[in-house]
Protein backbone atom coordinates (compact mmCIF):
# COMPACT_ATOMS: atom_id res chain seq x y z
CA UNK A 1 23.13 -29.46 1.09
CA UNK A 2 23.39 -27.85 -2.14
CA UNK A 3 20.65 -25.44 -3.66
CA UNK A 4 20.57 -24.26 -7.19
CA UNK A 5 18.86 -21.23 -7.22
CA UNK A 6 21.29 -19.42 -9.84
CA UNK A 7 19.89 -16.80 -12.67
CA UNK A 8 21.11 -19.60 -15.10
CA UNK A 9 19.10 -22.31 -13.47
CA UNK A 10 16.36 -19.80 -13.45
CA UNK A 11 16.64 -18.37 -17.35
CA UNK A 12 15.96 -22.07 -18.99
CA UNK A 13 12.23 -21.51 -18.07
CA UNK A 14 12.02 -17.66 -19.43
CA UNK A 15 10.44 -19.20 -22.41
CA UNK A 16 7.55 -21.17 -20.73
CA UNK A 17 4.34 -20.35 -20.14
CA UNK A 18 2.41 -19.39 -17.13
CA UNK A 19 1.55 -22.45 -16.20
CA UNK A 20 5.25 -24.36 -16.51
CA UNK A 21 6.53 -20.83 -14.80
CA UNK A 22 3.90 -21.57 -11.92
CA UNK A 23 5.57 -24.92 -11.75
CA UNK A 24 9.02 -25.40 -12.81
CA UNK A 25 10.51 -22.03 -12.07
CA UNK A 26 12.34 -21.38 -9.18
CA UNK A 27 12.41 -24.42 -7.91
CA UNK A 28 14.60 -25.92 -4.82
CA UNK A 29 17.21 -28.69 -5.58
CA UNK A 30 19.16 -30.25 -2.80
CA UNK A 31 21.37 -32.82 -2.36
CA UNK A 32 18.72 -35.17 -0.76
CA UNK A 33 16.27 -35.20 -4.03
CA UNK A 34 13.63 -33.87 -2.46
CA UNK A 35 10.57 -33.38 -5.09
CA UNK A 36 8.71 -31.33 -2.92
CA UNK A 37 9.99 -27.87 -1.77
CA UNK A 38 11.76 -27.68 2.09
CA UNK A 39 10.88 -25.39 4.31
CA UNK A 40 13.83 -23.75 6.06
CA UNK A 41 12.64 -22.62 9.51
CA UNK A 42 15.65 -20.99 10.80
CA UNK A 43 16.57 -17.82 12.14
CA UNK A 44 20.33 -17.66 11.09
CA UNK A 45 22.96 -19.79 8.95
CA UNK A 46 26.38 -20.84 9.97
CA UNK A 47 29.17 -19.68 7.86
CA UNK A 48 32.34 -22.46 7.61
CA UNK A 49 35.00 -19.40 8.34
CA UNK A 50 34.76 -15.81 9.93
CA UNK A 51 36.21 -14.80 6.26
CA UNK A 52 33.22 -16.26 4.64
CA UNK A 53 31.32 -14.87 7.28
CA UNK A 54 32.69 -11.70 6.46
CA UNK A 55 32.83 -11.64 2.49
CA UNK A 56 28.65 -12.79 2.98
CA UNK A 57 27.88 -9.68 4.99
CA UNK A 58 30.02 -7.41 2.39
CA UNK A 59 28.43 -9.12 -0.36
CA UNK A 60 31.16 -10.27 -1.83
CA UNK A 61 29.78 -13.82 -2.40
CA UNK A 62 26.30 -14.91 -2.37
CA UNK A 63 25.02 -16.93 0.58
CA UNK A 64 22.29 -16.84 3.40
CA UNK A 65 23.19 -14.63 6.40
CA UNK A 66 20.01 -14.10 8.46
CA UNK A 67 16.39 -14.65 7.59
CA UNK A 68 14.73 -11.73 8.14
CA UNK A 69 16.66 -11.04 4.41
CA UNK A 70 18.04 -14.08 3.53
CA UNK A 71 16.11 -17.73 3.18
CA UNK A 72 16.08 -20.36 0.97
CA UNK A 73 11.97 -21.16 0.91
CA UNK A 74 11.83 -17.38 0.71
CA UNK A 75 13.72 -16.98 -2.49
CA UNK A 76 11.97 -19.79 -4.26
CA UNK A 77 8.63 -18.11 -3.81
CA UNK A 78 10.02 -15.02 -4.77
CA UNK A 79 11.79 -16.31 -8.01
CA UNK A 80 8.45 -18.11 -8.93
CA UNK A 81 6.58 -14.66 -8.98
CA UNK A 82 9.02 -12.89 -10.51
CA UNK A 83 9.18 -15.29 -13.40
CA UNK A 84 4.99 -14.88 -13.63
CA UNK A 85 5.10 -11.08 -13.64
CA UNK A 86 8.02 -11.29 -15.99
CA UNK A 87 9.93 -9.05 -13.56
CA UNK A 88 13.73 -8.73 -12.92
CA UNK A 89 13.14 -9.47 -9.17
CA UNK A 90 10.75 -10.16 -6.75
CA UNK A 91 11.11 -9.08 -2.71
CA UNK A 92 8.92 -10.82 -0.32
CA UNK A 93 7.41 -9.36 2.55
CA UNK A 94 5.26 -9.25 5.61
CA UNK A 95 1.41 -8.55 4.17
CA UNK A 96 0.45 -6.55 0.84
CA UNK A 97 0.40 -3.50 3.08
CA UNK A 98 3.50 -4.13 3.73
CA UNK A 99 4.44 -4.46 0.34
CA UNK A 100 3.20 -1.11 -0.27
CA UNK A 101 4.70 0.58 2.87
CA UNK A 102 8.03 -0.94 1.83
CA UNK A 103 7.44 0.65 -2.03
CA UNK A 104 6.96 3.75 -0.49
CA UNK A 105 9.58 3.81 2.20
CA UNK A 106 12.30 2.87 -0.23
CA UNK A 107 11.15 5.51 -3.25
CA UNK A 108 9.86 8.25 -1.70
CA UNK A 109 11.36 11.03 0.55
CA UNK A 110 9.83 14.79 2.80
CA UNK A 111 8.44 16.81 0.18
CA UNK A 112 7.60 13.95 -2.38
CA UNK A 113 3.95 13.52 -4.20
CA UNK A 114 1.77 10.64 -5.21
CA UNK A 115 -1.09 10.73 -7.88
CA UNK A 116 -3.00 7.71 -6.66
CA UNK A 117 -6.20 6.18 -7.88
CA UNK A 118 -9.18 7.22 -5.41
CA UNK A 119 -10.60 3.38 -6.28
CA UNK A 120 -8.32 1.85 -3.49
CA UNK A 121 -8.35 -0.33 -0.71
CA UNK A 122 -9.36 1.54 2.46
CA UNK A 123 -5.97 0.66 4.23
CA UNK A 124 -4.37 2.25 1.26
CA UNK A 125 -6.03 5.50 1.68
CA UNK A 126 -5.37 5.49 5.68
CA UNK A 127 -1.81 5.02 4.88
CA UNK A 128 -1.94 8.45 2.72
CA UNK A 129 -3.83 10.27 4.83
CA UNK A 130 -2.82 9.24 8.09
CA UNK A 131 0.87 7.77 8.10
CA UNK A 132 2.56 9.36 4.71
CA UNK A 133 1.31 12.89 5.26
CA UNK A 134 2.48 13.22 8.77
CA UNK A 135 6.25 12.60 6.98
CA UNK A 136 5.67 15.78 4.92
CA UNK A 137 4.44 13.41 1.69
CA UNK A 138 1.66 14.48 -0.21
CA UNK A 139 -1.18 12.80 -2.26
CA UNK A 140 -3.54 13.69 -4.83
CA UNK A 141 -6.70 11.25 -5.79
CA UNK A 142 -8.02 10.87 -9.01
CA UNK A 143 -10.35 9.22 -11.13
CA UNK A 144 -8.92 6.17 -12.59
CA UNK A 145 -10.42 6.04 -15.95
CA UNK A 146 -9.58 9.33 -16.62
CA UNK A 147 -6.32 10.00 -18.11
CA UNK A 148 -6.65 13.90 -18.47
CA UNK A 149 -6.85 13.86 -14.41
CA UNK A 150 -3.80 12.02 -14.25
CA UNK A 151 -1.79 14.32 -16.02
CA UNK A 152 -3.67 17.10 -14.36
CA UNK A 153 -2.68 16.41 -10.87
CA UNK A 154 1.26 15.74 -12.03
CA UNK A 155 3.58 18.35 -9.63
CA UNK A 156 6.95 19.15 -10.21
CA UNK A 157 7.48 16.91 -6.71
CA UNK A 158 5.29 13.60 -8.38
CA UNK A 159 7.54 10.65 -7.92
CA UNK A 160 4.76 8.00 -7.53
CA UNK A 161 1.66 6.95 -10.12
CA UNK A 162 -0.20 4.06 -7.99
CA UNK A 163 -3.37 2.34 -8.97
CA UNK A 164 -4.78 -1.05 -8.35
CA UNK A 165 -6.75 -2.27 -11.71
CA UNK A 166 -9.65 -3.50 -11.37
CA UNK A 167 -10.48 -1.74 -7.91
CA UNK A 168 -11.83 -2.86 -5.01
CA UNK A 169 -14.62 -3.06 -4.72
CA UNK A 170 -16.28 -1.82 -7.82
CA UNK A 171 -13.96 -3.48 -10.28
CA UNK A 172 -13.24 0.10 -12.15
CA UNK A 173 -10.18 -0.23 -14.73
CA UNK A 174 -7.30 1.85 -15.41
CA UNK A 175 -5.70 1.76 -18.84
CA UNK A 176 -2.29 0.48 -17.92
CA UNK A 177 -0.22 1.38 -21.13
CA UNK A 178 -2.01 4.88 -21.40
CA UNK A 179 -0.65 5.86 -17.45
CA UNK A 180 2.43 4.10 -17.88
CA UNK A 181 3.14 6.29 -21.20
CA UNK A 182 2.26 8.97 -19.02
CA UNK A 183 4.02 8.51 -16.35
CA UNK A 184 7.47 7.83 -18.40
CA UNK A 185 6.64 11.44 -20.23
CA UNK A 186 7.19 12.85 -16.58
CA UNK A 187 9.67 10.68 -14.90
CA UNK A 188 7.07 9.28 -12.81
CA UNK A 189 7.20 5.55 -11.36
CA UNK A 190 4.48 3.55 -12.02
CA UNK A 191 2.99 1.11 -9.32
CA UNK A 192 -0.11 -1.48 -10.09
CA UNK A 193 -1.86 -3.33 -7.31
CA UNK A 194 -2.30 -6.65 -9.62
CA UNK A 195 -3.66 -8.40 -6.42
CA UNK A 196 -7.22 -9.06 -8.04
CA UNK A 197 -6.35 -10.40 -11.92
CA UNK A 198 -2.81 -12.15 -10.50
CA UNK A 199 0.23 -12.30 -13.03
CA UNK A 200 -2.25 -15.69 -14.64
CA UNK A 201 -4.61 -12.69 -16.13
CA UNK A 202 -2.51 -9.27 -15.54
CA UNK A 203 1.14 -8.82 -16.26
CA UNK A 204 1.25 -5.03 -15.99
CA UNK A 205 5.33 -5.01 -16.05
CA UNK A 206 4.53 -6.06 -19.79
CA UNK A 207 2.19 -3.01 -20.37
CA UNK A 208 4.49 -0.39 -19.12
CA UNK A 209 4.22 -0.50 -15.30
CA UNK A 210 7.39 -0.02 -12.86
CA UNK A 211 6.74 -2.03 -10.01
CA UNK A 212 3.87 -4.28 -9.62
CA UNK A 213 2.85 -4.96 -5.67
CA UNK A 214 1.03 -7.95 -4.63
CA UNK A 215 -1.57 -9.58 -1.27
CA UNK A 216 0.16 -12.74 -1.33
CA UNK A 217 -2.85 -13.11 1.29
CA UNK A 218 -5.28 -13.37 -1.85
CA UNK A 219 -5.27 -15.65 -4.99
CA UNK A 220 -1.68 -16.22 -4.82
CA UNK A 221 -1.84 -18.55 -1.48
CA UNK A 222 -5.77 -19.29 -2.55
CA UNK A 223 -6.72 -21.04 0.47
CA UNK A 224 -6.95 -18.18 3.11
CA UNK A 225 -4.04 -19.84 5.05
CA UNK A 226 -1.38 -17.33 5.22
CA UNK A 227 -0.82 -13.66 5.08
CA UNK A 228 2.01 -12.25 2.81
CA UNK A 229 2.71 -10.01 0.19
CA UNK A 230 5.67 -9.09 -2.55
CA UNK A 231 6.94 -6.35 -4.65
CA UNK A 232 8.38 -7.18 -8.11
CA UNK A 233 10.32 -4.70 -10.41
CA UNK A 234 13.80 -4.02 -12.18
CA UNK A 235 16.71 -5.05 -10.27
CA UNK A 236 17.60 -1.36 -9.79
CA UNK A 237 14.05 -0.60 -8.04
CA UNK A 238 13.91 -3.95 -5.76
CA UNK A 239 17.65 -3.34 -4.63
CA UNK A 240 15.68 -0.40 -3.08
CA UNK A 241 12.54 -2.41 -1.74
CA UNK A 242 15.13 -4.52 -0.61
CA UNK A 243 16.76 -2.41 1.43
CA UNK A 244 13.88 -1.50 3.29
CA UNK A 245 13.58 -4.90 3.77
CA UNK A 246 16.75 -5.87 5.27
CA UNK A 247 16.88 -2.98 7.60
CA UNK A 248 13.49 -2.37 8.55
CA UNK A 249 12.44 -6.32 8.82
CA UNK A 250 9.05 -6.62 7.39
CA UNK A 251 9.75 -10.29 6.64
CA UNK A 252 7.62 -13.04 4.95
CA UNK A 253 8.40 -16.26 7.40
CA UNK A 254 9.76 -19.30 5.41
CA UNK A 255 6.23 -21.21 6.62
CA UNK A 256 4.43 -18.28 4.69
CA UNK A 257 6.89 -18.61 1.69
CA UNK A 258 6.01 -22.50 1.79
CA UNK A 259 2.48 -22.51 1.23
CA UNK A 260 2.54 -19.34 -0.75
CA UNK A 261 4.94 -20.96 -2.97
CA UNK A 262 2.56 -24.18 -3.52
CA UNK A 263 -0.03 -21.76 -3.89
CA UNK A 264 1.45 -20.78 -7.16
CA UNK A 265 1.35 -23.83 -8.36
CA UNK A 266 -2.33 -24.03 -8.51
CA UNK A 267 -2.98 -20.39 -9.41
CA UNK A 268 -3.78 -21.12 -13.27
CA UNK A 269 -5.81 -23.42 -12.63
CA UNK A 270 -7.73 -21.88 -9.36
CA UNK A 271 -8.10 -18.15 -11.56
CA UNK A 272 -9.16 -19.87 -14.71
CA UNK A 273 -12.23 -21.78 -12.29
CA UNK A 274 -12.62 -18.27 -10.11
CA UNK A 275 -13.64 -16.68 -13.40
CA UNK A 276 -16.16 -18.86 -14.73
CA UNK A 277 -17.67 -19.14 -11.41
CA UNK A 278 -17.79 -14.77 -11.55
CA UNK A 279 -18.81 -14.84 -14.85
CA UNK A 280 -21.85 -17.00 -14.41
CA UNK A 281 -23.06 -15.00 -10.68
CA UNK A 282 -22.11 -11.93 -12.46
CA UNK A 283 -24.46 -12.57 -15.14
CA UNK A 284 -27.49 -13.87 -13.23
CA UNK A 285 -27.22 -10.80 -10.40
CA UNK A 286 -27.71 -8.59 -13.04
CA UNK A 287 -31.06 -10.18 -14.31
CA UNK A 288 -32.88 -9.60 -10.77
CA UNK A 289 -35.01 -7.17 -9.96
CA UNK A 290 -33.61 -6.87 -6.39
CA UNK A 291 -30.38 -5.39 -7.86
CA UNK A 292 -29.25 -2.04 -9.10
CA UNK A 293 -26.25 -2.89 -10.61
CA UNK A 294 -23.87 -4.97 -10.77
CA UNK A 295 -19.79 -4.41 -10.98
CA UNK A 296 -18.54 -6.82 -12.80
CA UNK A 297 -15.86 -6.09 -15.96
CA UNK A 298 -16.78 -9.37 -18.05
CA UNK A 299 -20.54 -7.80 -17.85
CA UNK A 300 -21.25 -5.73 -21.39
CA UNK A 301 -22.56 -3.36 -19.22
CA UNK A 302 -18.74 -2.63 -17.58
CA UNK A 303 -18.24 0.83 -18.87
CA UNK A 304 -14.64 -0.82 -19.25
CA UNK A 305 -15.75 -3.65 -20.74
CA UNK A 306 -13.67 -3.45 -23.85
CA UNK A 307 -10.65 -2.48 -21.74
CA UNK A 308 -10.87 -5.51 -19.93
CA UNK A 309 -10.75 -7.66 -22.80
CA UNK A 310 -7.51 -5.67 -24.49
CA UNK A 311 -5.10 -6.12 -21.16
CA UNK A 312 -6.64 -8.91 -18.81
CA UNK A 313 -7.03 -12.66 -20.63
CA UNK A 314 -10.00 -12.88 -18.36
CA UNK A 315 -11.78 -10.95 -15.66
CA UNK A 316 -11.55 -12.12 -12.67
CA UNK A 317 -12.71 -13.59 -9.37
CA UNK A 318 -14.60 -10.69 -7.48
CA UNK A 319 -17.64 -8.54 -8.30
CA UNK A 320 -19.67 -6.24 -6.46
CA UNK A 321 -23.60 -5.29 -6.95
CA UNK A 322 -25.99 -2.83 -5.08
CA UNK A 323 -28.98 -4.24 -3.78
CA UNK A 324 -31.78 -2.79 -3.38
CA UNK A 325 -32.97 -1.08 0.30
CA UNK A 326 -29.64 0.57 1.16
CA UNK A 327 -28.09 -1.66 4.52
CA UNK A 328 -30.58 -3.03 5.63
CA UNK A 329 -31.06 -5.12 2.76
CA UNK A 330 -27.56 -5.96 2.74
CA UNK A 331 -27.03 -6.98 5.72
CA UNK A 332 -30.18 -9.47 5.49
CA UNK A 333 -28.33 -10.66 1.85
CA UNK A 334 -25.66 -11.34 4.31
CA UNK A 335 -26.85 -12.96 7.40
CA UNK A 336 -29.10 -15.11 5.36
CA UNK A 337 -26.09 -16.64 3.58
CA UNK A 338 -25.43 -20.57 4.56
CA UNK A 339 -22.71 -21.12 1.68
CA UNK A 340 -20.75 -17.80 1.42
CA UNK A 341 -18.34 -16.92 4.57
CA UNK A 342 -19.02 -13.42 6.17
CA UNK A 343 -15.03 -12.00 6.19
CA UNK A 344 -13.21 -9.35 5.35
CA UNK A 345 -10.96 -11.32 2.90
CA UNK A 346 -10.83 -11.94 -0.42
CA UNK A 347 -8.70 -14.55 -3.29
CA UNK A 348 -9.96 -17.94 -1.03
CA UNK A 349 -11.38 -21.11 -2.66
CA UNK A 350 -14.57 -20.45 -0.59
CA UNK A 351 -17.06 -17.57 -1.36
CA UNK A 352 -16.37 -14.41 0.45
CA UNK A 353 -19.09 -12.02 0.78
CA UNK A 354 -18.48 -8.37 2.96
CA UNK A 355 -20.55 -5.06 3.45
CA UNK A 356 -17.82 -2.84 2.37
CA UNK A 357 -18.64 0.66 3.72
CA UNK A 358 -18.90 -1.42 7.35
CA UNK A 359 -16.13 -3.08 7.07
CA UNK A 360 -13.20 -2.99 4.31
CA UNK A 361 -14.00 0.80 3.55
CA UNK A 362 -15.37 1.18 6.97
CA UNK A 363 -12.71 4.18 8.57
CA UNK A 364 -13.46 6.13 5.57
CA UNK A 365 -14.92 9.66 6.16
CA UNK A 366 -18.68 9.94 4.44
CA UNK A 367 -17.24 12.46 2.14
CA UNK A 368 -14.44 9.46 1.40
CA UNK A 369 -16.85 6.75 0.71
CA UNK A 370 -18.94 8.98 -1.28
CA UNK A 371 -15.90 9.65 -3.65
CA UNK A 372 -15.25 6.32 -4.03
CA UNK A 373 -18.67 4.84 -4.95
CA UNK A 374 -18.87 2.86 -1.25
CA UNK A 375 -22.57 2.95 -1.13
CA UNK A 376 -25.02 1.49 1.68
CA UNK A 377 -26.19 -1.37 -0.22
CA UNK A 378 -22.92 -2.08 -1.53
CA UNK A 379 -22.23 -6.19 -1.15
CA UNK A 380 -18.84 -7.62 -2.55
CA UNK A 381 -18.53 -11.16 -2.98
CA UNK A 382 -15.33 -12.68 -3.50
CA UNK A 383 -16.45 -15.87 -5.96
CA UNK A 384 -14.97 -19.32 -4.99
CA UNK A 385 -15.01 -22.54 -6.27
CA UNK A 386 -18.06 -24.18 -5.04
CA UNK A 387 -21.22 -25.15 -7.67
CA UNK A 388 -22.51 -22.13 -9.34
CA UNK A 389 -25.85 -23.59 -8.47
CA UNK A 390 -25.49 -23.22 -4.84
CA UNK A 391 -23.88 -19.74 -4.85
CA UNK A 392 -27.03 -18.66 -6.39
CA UNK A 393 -29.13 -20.35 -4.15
CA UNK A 394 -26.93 -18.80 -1.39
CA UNK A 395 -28.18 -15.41 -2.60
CA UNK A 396 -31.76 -15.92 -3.40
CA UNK A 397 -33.02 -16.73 -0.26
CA UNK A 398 -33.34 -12.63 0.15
CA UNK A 399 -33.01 -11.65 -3.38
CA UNK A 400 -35.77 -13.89 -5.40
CA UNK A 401 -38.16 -16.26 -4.75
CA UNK A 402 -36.12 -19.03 -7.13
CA UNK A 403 -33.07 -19.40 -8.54
């Protein structure tokens, strides 16, 4: 069975856009003529000689070994992002935690420092506080927005600038090619979280950024069905993330690769509907009387607005708005929901709707949520693809009278 998965094979598409990439790159070709992508569920490949065998582990020639580091399906799905984010390479792994873990592991060592966002996912900030500290590596939170506290909070130990734009869950911003300058004036590697706008409305690598890191749990896969994740970066940095990888095994499965990979196929499409759909709920929260404010960066409103419009081509699938009557309001949005699914998850073609500070955010300390703007009436809603009509409808049973 032969495979072309070579950089040449690969380069003829560099050209395309998005939506061909999505397609057309990295695709599998084997000797059968398949159309459709295989799956290779195996553990371990069979070498024809214990010199082949040999020059493969050495890396002498190229070549499958064992597929904790080495699979076909794999490698397509990681070639297919790669060519989206316009990155070098692209290393697939377990979950977007892992993903991060990995970026960390690989770049980082005792006595090392991290100026991070504070607008993070609450896993995020465990893994500072709880996992990276206890190896002797430091972190310092700041406000994304503001670039002054960035370059306030650089040490003469900072390896690490990481931010996920927009945030979850109050879709705040960072200015991309402003931290990236930044971060190059100091030697510092950037890392974006593009797991919200997807490579279809972000490419950070473009605006400056290092290393991009990636849910492939979320819009990427767009159907809830799998968890994975990815890093993607110059070949120096993923040799790295790789490394990690291969000796410490966080693995995506081939099965995972699979439907991730198809999931890309879709994702222009899917983000492009997402939008609208956020867009139009976005717009009609904010005219109630029942709600504060909404979070939402295609909203005038957005403080970041403007921002949105100069680095994302659109802005986004999720929003978040404060209703008024603190949780238990909330929680009576929530239960009275027939439409929307009460999860934790987010990037699914069905509506998603979560009381962060109980449950995303929820192992944050007061002072924690506080900083982070995780308030009591707080709802998120991940925006599918059902009607508009009936999302609203979903909602107005406890927020208005009509829709």
């Amino acid at each position: 069975m032969a495979i072309d998965q070579s950089n040449d094979a690969l380069s003829a598409f560099n050209s395309f856009a998005p939506e061909t990439l999505a397609i057309r790159s990295g695709e599998l070709r084997t000797d059968e003529g398949a159309h459709g992508e295989p799956i290779f569920t195996t553990s371990s490949f069979v070498f024809g000689s214990a010199e082949e065998a040999a020059a493969r582990f050495a890396g002498e020639i190229p070549g499958n070994i064992y597929s904790r580091f080495t699979n076909p399906t794999v490698r397509s799905f990681e070639q297919k992002l790669a060519a989206l984010e316009n990155g070098d390479r692209a290393v697939a792994m377990a979950s977007g935690m892992a993903a991060i873990m990995s970026t960390f592991m690989a770049l980082l060592q005792t006595g090392d420092h991290i100026v991070s966002s504070r607008a993070i996912f609450g896993s995020t900030h465990m893994l500072y506080e709880k996992y990276l500290k206890k190896f002797g590596i430091s972190t310092t939170m700041v406000d994304m927005a503001d670039l002054q506290q960035w370059e306030e909070a650089i040490q003469s130990n900072t390896k690490i600038f990481f931010l996920e734009t927009p945030s979850n869950p109050l879709c705040e911003l960072g200015d991309i090619k402003a931290i990236a300058q930044l971060a190059k004036a100091h030697g510092v590697i950037l890392v974006v979280d593009n797991c919200f706008c997807t490579p279809i409305l972000q490419r950070p690598l473009t605006l400056g950024a290092d290393i991009v890191v990636h849910s492939a749990t979320k819009f990427l896969d767009g159907q809830g069905r799998t968890v994975g994740g990815a890093v993607v970066g110059s070949n120096t940095l993923m040799e790295e993330v790789y490394g990690v990888l291969r000796t410490c095994g966080p693995a995506m499965s081939p099965f995972n690769a699979w439907v991730a990979l198809k999931g890309l196929e879709t994702l222009s499409v899917r983000m492009r509907a997402h939008c609208a759909n956020a867009q139009a709920l976005a717009t009609w929260l904010e005219s109630l009387p029942t709600v504060e404010r909404v979070h939402y960066a295609g909203l005038s409103s957005h403080p970041q607005h403007a921002l949105a419009k100069a680095q994302q081509s659109d802005f986004g699938a999720v929003l978040s708005f404060v209703v008024k009557g603190g949780r238990e309001k909330a929680w009576q949005v929530i239960n009275s929901c027939q439409v929307m699914s009460i999860s934790a998850n987010l990037g699914d073609v069905k509506s998603i709707i979560t009381h962060p500070a109980t449950t995303t955010h929820g192992r944050l300390t007061p002072e924690a949520k506080a900083a982070a703007g995780i308030e009591e009436g707080l709802l998120r809603i991940s925006v599918g693809l059902e009607h508009i009509d009936d999302l609203k409808a979903d909602l107005a049973q406890q927020l208005t009278d009509s829709v």
